[in-house]
PDB file of N, CA and C in Angstrom:
ATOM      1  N   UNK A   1      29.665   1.504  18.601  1.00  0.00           N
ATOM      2  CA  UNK A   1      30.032   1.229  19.991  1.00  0.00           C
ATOM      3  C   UNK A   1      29.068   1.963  20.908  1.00  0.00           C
ATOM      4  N   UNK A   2      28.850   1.812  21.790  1.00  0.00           N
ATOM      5  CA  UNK A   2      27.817   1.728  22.902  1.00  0.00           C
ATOM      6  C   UNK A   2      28.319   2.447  24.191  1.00  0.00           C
ATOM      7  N   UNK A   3      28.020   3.506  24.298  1.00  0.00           N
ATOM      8  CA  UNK A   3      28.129   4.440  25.755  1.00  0.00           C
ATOM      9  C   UNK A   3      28.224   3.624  26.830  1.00  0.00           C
ATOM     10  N   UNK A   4      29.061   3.228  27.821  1.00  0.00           N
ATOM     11  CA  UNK A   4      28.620   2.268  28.998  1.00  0.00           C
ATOM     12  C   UNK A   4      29.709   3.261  30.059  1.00  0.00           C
ATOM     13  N   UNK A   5      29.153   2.889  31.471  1.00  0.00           N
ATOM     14  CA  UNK A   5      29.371   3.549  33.153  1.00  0.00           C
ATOM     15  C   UNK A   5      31.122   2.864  32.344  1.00  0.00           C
ATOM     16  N   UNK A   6      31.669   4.247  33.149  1.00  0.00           N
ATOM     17  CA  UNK A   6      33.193   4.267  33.023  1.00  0.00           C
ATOM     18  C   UNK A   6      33.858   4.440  32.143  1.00  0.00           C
ATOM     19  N   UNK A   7      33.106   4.701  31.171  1.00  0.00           N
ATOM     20  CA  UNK A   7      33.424   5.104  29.578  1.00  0.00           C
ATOM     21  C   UNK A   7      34.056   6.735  29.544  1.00  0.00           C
ATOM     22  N   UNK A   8      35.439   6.856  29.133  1.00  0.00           N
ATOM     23  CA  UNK A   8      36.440   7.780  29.008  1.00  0.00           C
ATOM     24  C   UNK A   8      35.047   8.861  27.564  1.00  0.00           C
ATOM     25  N   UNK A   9      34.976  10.121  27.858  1.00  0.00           N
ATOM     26  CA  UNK A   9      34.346  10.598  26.690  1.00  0.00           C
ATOM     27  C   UNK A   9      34.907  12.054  26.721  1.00  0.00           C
ATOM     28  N   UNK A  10      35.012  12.731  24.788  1.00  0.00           N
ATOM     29  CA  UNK A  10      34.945  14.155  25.027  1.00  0.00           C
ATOM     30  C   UNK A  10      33.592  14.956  24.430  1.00  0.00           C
ATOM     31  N   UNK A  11      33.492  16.032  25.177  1.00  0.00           N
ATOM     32  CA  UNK A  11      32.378  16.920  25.028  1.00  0.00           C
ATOM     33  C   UNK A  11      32.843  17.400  23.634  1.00  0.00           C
ATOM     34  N   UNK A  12      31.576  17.263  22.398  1.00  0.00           N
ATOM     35  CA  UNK A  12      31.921  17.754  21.021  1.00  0.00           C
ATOM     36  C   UNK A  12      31.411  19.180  20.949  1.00  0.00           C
ATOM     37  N   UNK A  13      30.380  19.751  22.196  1.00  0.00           N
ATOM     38  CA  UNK A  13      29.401  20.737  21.725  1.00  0.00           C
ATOM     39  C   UNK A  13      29.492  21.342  23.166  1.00  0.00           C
ATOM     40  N   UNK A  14      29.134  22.836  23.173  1.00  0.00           N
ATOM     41  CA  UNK A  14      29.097  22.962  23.992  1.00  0.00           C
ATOM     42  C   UNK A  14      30.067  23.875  25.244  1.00  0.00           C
ATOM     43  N   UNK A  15      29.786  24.871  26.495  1.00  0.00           N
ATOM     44  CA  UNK A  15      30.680  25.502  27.124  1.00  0.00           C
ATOM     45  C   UNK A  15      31.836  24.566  27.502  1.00  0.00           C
ATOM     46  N   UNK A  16      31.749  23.607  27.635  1.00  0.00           N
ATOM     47  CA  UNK A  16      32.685  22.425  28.653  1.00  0.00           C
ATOM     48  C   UNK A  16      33.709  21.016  26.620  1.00  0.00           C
ATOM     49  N   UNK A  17      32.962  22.070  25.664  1.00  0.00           N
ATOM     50  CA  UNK A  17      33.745  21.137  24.245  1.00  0.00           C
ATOM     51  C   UNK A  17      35.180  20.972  24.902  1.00  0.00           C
ATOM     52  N   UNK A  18      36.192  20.015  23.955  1.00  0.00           N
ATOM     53  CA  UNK A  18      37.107  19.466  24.085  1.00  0.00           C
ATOM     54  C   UNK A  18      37.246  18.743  25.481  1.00  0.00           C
ATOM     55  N   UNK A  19      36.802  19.046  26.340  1.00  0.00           N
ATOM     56  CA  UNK A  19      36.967  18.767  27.710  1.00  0.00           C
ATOM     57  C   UNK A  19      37.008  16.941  27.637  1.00  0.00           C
ATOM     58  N   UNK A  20      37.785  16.136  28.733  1.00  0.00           N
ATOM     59  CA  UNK A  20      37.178  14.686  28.977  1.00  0.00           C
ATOM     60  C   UNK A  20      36.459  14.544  29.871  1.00  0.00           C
ATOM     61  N   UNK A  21      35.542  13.679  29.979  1.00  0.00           N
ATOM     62  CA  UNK A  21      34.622  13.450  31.295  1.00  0.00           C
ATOM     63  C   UNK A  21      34.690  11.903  31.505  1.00  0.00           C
ATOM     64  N   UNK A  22      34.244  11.530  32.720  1.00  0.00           N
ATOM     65  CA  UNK A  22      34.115  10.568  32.637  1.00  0.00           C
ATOM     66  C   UNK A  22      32.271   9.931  32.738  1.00  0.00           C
ATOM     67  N   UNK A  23      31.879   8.937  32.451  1.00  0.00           N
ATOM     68  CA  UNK A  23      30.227   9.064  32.127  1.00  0.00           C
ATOM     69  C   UNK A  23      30.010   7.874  33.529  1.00  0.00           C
ATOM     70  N   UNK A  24      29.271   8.411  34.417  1.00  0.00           N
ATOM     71  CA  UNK A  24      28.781   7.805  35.466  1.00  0.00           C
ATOM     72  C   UNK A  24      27.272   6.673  35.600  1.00  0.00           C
ATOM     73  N   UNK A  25      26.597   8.004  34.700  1.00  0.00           N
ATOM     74  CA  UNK A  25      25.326   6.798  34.570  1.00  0.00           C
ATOM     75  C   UNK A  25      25.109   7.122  32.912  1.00  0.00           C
ATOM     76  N   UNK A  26      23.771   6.707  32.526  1.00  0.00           N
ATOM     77  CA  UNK A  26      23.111   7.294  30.851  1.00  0.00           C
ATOM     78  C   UNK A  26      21.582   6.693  31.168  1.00  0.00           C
ATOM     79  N   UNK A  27      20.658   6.721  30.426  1.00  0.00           N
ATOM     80  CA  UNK A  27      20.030   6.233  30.033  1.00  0.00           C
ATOM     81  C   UNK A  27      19.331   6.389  28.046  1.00  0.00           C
ATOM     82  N   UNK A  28      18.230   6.516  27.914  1.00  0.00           N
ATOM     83  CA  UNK A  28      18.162   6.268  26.062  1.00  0.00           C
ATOM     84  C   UNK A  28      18.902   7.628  25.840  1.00  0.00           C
ATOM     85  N   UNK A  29      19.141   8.258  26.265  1.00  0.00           N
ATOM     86  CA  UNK A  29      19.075   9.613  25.192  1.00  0.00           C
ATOM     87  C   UNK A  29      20.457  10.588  25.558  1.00  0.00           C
ATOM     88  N   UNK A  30      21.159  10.573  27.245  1.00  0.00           N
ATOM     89  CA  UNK A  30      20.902  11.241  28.131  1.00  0.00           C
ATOM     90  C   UNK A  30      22.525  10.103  28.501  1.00  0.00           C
ATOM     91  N   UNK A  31      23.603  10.919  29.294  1.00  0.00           N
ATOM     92  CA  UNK A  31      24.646  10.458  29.510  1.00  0.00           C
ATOM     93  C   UNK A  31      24.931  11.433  30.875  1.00  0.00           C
ATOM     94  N   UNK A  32      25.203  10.994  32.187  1.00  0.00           N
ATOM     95  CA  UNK A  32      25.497  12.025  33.421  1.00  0.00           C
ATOM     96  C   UNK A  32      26.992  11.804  33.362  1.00  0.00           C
ATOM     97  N   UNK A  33      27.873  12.787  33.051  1.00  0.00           N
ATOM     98  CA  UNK A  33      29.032  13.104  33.014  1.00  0.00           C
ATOM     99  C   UNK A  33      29.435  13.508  34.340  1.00  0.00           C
ATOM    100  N   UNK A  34      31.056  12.872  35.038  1.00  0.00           N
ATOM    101  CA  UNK A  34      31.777  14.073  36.107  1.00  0.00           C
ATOM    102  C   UNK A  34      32.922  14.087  35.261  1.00  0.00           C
ATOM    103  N   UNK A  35      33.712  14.986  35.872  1.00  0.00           N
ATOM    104  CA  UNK A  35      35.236  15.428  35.835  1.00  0.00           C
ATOM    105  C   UNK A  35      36.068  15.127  37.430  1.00  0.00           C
ATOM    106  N   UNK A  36      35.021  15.286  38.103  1.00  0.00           N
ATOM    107  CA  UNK A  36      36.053  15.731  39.440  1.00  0.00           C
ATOM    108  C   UNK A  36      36.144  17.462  39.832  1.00  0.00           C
ATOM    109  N   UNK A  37      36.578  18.178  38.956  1.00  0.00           N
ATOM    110  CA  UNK A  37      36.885  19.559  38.995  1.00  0.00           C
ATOM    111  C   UNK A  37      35.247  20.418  38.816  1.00  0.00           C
ATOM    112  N   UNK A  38      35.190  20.635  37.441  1.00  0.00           N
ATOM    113  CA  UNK A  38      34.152  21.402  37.583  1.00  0.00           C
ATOM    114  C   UNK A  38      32.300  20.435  37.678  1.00  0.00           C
ATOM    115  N   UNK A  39      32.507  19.589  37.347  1.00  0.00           N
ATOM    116  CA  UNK A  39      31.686  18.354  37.710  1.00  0.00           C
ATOM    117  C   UNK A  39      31.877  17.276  38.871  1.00  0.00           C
ATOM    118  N   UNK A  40      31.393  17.341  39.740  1.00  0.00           N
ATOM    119  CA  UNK A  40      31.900  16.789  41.186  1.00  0.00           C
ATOM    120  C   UNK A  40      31.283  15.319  40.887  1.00  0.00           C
ATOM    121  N   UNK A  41      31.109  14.206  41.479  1.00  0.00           N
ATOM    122  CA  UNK A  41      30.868  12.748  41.236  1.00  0.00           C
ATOM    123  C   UNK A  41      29.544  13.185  41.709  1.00  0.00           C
ATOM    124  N   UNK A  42      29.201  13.852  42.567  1.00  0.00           N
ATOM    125  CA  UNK A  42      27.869  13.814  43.307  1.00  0.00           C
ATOM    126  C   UNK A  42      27.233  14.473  42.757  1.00  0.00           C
ATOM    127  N   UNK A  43      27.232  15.362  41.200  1.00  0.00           N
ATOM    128  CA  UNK A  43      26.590  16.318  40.754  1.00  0.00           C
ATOM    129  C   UNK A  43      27.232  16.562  39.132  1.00  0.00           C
ATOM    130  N   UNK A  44      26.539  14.966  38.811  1.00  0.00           N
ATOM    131  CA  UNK A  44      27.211  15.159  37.335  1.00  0.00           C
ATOM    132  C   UNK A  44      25.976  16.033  36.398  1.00  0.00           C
ATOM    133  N   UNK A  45      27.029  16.346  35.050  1.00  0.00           N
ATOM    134  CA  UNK A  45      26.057  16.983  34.368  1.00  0.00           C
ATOM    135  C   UNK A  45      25.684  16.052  33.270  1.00  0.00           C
ATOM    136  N   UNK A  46      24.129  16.609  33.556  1.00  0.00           N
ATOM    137  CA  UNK A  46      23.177  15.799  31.647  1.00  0.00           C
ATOM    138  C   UNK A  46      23.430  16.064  30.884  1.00  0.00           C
ATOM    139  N   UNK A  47      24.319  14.961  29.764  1.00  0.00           N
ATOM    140  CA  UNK A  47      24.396  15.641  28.046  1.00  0.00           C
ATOM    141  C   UNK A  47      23.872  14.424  27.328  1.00  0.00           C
ATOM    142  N   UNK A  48      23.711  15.122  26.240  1.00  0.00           N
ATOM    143  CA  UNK A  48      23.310  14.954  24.987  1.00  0.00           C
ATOM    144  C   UNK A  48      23.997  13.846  24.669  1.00  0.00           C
ATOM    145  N   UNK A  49      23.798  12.417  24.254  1.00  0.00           N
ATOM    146  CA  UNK A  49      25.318  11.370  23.963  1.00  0.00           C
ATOM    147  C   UNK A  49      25.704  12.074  22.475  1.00  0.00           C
ATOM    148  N   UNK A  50      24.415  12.343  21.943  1.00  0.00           N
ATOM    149  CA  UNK A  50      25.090  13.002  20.168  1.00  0.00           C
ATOM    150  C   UNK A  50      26.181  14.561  20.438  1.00  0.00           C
ATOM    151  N   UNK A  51      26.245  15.023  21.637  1.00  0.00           N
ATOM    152  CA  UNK A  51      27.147  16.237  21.893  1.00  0.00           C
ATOM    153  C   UNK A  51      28.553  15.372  22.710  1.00  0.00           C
ATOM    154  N   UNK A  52      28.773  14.166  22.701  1.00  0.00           N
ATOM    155  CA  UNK A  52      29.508  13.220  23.486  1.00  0.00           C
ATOM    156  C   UNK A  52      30.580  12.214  21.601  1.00  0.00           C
ATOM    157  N   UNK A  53      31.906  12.755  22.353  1.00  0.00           N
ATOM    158  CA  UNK A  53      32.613  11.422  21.274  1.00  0.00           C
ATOM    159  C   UNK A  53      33.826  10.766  22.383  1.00  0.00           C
ATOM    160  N   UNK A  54      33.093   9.710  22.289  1.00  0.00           N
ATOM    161  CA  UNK A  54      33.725   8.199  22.915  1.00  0.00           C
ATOM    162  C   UNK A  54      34.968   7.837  22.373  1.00  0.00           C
ATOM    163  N   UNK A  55      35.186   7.237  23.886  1.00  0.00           N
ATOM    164  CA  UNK A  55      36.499   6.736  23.334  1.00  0.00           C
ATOM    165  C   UNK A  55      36.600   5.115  23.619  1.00  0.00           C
ATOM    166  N   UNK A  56      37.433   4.610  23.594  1.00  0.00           N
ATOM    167  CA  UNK A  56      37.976   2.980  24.065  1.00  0.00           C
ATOM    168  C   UNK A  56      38.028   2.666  25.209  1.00  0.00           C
ATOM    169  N   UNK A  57      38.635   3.705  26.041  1.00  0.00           N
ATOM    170  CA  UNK A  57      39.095   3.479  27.271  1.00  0.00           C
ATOM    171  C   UNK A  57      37.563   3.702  28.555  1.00  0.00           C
ATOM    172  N   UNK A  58      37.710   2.448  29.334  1.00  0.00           N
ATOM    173  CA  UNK A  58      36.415   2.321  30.234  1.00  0.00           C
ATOM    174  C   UNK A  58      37.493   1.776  31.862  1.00  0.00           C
ATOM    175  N   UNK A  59      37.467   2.946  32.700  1.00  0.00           N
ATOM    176  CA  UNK A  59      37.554   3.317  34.023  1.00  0.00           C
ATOM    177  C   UNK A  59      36.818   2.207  34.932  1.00  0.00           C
ATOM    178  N   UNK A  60      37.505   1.601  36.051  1.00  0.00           N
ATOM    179  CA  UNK A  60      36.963   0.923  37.079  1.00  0.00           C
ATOM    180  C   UNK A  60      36.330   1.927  37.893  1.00  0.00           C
ATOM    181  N   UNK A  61      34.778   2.448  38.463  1.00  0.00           N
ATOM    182  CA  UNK A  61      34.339   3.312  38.990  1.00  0.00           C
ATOM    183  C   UNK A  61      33.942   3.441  40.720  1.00  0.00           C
ATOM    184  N   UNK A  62      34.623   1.695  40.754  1.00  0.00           N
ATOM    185  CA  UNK A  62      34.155   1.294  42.249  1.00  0.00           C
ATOM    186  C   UNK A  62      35.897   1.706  42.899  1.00  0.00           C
ATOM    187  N   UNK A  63      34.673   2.815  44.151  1.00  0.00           N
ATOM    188  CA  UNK A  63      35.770   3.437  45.170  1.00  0.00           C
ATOM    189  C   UNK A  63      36.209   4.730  44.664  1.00  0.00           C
ATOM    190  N   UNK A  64      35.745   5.270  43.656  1.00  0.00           N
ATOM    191  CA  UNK A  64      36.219   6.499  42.713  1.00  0.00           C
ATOM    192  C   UNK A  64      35.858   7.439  43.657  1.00  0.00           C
ATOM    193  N   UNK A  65      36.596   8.710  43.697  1.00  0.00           N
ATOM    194  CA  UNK A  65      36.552   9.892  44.194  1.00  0.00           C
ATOM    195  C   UNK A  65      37.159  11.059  43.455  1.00  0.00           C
ATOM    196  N   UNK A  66      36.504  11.829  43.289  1.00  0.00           N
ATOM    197  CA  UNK A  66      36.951  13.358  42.473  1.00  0.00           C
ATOM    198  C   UNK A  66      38.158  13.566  42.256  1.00  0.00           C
ATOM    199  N   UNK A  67      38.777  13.464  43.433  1.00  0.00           N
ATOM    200  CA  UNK A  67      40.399  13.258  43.090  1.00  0.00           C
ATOM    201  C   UNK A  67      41.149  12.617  42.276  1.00  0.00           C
ATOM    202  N   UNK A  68      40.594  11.213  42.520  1.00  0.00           N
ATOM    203  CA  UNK A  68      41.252   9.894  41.265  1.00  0.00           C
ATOM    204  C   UNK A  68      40.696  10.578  40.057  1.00  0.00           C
ATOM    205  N   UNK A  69      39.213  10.830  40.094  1.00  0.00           N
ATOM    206  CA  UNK A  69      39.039  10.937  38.596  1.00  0.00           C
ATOM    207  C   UNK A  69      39.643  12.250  38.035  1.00  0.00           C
ATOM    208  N   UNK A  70      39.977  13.399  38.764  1.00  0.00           N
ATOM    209  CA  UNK A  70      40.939  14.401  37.738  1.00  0.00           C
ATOM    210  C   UNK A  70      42.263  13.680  37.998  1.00  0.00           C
ATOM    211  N   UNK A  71      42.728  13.351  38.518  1.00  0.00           N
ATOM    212  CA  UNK A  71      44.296  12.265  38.054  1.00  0.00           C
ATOM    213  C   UNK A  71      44.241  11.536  36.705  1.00  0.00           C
ATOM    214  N   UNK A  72      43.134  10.945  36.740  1.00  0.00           N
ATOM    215  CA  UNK A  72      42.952   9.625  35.504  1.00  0.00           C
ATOM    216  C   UNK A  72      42.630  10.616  34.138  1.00  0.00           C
ATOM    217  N   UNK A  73      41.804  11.874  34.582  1.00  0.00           N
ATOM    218  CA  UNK A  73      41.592  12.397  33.277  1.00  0.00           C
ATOM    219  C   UNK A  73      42.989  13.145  32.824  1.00  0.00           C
ATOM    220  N   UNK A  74      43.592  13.791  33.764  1.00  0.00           N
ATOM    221  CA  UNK A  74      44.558  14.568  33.714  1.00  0.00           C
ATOM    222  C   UNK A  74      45.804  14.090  32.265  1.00  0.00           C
ATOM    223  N   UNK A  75      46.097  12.064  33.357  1.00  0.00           N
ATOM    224  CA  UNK A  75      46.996  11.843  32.414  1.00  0.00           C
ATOM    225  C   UNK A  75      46.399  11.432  31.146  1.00  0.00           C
ATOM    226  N   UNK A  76      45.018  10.962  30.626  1.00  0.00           N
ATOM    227  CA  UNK A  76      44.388  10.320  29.871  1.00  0.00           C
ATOM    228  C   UNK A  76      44.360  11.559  28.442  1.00  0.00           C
ATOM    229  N   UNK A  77      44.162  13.243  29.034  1.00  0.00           N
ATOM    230  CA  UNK A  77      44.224  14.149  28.375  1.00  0.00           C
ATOM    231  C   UNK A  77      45.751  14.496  27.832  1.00  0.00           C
ATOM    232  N   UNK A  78      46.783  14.151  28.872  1.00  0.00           N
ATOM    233  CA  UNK A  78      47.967  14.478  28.296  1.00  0.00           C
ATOM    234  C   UNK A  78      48.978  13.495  27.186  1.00  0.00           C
ATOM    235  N   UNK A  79      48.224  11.897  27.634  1.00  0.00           N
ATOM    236  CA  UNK A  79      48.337  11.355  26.563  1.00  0.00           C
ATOM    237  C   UNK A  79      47.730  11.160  25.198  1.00  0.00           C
ATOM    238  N   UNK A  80      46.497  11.839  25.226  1.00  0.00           N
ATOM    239  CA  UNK A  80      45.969  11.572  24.073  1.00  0.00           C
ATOM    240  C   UNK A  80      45.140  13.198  23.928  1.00  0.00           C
ATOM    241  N   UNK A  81      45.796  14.055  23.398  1.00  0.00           N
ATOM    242  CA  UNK A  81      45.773  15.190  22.764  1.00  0.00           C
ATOM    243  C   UNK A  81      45.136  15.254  21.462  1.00  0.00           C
ATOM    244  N   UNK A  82      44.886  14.181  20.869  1.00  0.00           N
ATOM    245  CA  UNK A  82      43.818  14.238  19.397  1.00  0.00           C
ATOM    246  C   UNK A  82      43.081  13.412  19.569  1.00  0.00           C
ATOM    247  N   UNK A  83      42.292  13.411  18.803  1.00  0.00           N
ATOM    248  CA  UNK A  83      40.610  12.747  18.922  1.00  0.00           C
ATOM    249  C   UNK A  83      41.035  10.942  18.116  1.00  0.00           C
ATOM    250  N   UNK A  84      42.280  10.732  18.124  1.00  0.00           N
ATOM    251  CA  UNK A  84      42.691   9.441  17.910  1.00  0.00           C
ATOM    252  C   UNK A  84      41.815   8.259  18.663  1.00  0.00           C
ATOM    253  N   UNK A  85      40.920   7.268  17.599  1.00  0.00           N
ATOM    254  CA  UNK A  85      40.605   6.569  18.240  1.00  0.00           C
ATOM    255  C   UNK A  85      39.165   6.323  18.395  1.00  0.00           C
ATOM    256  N   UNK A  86      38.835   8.070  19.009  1.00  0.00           N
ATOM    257  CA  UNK A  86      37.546   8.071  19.364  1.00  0.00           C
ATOM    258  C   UNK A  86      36.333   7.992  17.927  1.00  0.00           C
ATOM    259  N   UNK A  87      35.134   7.682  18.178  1.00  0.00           N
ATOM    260  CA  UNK A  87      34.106   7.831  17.079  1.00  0.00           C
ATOM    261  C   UNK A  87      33.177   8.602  17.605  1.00  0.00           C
ATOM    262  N   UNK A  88      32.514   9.207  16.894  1.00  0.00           N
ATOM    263  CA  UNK A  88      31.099  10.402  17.142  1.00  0.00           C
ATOM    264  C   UNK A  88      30.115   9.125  17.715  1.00  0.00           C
ATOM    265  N   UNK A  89      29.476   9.392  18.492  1.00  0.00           N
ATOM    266  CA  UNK A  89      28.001   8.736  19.061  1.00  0.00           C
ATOM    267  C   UNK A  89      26.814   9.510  17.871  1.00  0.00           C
ATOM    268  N   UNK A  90      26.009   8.385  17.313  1.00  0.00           N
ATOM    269  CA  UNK A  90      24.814   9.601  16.703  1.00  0.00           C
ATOM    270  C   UNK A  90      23.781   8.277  16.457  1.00  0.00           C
TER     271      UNK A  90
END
């Protein structure tokens, strides 16, 4: 499966591991993650997609604001507490 804009992901590696993000842009190598909280929409961070495990779930991103997106991660984390689902990117 294939990294794409709005794609629900968790950090495998890393200060920010277990965490969800949501993935804003990518290109070959290279995935720009926000949260909302410690990643603002306007200042996502560059990872690694092989330090990235995907999930199913892909976010409508038009009209998004920091706020919605820690809401969406909030409940997305409280429903899904194990790595159910997701596959490693490599």
């Amino acid at each position: 499966m294939n990294v794409k804009k709005g794609m629900i992901v968790r950090a495998i590696a890393g200060r920010d591991k277990g965490n969800f993000f949501v993935v804003k842009d990518i290109d070959s190598k290279y995935a720009y993650i926000v949260n909302g909280k410690s990643r603002k929409y306007d200042t996502p961070k560059k990872k690694s997609l092989k330090h990235l495990r995907i999930t199913n779930t892909v976010i409508d991103m038009d009209g998004i604001t920091d706020k919605k997106l820690r809401r969406i991660l909030n409940e997305y984390s409280q429903n899904n507490t194990t790595d159910e689902g997701g596959s490693n990117f490599v």
